[in-house]
C-alpha atoms as a PDB file:
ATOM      1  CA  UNK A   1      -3.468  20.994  -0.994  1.00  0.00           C
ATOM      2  CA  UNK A   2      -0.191  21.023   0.170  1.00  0.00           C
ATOM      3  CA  UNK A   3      -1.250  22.375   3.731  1.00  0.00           C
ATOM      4  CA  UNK A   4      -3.820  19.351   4.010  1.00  0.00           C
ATOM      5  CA  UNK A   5      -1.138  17.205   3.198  1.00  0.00           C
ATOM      6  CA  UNK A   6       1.385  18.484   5.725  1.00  0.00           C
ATOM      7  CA  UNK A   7      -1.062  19.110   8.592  1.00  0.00           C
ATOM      8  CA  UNK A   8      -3.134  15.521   7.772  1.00  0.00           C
ATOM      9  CA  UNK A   9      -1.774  13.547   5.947  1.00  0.00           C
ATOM     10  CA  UNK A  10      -5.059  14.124   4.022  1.00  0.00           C
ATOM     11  CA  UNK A  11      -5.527  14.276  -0.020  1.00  0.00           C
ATOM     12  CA  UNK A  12      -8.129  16.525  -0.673  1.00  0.00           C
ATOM     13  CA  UNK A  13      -9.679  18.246  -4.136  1.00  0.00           C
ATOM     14  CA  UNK A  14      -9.893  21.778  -4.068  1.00  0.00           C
ATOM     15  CA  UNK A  15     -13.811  23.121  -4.829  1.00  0.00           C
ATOM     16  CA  UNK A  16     -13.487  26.758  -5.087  1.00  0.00           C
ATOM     17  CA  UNK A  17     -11.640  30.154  -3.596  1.00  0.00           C
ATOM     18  CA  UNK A  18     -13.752  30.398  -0.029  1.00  0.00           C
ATOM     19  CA  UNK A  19     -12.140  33.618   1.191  1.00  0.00           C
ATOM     20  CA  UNK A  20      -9.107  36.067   0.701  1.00  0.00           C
ATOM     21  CA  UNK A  21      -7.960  37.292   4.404  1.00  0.00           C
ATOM     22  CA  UNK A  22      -5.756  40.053   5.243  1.00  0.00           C
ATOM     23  CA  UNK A  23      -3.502  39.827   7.908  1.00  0.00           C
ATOM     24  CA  UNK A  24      -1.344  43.152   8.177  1.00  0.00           C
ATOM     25  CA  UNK A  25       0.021  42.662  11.785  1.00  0.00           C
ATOM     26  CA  UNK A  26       2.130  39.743  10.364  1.00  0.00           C
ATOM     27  CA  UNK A  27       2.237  40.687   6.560  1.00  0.00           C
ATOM     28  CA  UNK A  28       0.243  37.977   4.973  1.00  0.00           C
ATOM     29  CA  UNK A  29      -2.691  37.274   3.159  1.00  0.00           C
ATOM     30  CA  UNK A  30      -4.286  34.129   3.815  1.00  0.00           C
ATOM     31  CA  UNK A  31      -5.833  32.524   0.713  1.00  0.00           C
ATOM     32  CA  UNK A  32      -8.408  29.645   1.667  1.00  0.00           C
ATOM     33  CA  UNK A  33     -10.572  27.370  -0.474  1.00  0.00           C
ATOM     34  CA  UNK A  34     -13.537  24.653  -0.125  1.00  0.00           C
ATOM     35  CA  UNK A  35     -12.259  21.156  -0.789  1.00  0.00           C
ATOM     36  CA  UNK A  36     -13.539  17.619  -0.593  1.00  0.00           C
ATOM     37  CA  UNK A  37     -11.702  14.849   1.290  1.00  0.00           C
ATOM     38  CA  UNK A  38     -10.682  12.610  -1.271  1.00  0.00           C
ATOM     39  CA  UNK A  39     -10.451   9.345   1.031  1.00  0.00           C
ATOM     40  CA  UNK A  40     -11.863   9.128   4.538  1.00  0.00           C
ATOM     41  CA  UNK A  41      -8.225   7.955   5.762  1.00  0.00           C
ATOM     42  CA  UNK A  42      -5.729  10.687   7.416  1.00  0.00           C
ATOM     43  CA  UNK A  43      -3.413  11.380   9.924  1.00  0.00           C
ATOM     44  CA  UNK A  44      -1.298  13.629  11.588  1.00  0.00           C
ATOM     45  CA  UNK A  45       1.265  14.772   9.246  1.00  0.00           C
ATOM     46  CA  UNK A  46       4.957  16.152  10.163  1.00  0.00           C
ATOM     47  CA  UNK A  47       3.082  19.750  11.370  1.00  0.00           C
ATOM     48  CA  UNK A  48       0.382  18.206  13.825  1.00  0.00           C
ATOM     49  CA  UNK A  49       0.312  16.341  17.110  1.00  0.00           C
ATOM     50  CA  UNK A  50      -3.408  15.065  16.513  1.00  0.00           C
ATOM     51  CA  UNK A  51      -6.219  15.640  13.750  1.00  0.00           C
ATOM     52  CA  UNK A  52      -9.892  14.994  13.853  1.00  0.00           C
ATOM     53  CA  UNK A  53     -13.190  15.765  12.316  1.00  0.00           C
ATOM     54  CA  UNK A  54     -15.821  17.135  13.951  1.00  0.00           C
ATOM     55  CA  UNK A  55     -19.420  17.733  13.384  1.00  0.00           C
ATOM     56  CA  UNK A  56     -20.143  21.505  13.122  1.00  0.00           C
ATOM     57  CA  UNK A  57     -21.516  21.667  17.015  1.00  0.00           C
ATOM     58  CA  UNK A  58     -18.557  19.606  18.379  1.00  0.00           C
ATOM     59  CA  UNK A  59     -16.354  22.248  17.158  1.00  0.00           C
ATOM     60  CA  UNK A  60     -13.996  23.300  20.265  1.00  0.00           C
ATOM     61  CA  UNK A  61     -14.525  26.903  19.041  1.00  0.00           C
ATOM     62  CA  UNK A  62     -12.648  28.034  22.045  1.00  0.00           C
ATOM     63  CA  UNK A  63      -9.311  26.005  21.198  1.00  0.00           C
ATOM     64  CA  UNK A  64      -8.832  27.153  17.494  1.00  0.00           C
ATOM     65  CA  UNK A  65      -5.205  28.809  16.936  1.00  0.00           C
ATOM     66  CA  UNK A  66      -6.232  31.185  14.634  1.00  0.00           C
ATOM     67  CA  UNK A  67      -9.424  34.159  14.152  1.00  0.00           C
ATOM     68  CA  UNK A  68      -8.437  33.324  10.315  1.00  0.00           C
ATOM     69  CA  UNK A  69      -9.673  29.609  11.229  1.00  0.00           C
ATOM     70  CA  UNK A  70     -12.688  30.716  12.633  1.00  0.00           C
ATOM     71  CA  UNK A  71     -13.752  32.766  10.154  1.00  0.00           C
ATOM     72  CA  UNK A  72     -13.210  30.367   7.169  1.00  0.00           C
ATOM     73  CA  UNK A  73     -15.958  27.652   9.116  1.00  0.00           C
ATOM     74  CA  UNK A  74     -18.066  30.551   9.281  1.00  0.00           C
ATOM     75  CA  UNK A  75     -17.709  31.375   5.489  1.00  0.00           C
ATOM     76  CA  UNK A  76     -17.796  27.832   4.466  1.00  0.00           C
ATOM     77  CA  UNK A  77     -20.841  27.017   6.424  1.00  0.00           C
ATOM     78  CA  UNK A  78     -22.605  30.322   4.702  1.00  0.00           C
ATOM     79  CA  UNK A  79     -21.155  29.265   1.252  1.00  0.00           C
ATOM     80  CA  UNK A  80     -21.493  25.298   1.968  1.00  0.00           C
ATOM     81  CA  UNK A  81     -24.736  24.835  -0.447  1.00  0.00           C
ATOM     82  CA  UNK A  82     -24.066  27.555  -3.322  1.00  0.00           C
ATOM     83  CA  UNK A  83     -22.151  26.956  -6.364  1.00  0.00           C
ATOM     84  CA  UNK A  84     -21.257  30.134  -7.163  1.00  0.00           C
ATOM     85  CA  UNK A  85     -20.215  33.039  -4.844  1.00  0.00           C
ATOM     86  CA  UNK A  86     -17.524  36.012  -4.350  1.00  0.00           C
ATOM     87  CA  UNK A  87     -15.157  35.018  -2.149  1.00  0.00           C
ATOM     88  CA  UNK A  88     -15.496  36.493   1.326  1.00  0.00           C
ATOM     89  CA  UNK A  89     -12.952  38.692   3.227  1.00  0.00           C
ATOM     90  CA  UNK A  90     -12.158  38.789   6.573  1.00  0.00           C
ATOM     91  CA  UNK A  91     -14.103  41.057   9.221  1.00  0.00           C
ATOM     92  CA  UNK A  92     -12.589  43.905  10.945  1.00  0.00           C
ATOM     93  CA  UNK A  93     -10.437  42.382  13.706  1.00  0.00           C
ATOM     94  CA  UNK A  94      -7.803  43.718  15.790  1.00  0.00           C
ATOM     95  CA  UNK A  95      -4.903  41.392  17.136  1.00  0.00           C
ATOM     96  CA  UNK A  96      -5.571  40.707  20.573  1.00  0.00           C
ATOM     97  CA  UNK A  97      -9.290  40.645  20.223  1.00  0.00           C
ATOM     98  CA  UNK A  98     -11.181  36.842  20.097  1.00  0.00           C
ATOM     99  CA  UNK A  99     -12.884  36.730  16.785  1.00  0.00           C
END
């Protein structure tokens, strides 16, 4: 919640645990979740230059900053319509590599 509010301006209920990702090169785990937008207004917060929404084929897949990012649209999209699930973990990746 408190990264939605930083990065958008945006107040948003938290659904459910999505995913757990490692991250060794950098020592972190990322913890990510499925929320709703609580009301269509937002912004860019303190942390962003510019926020949008896009549909899921409008997606600039290339320009995401992050393989965690990418793979948390990929897990919510597979998780979007079930109400209960394990939370998924991240593929194999090595830093460097697009994925």
């Amino acid at each position: 919640m408190r990264e939605a509010q930083e990065e958008a301006n945006a107040k948003i209920v938290i659904d459910s645990l999505l995913a757990v990702y490692a991250v060794p090169h950098i020592s972190q785990v990322h913890l990510m979740y499925r929320a709703k937008l609580v009301q269509p207004d937002f912004s860019a917060g303190p942390e962003s230059l510019e926020v949008r929404l896009f549909a899921w084929d409008d997606i600039p897949w290339g320009e995401l900053a992050f393989p965690s990012v990418k793979w948390a649209l990929d897990h919510w999209k597979e998780s979007k319509d079930l109400e209960g699930f394990s939370p998924f973990i991240n593929p194999i990746w090595v830093p460097g590599e697009k994925g």
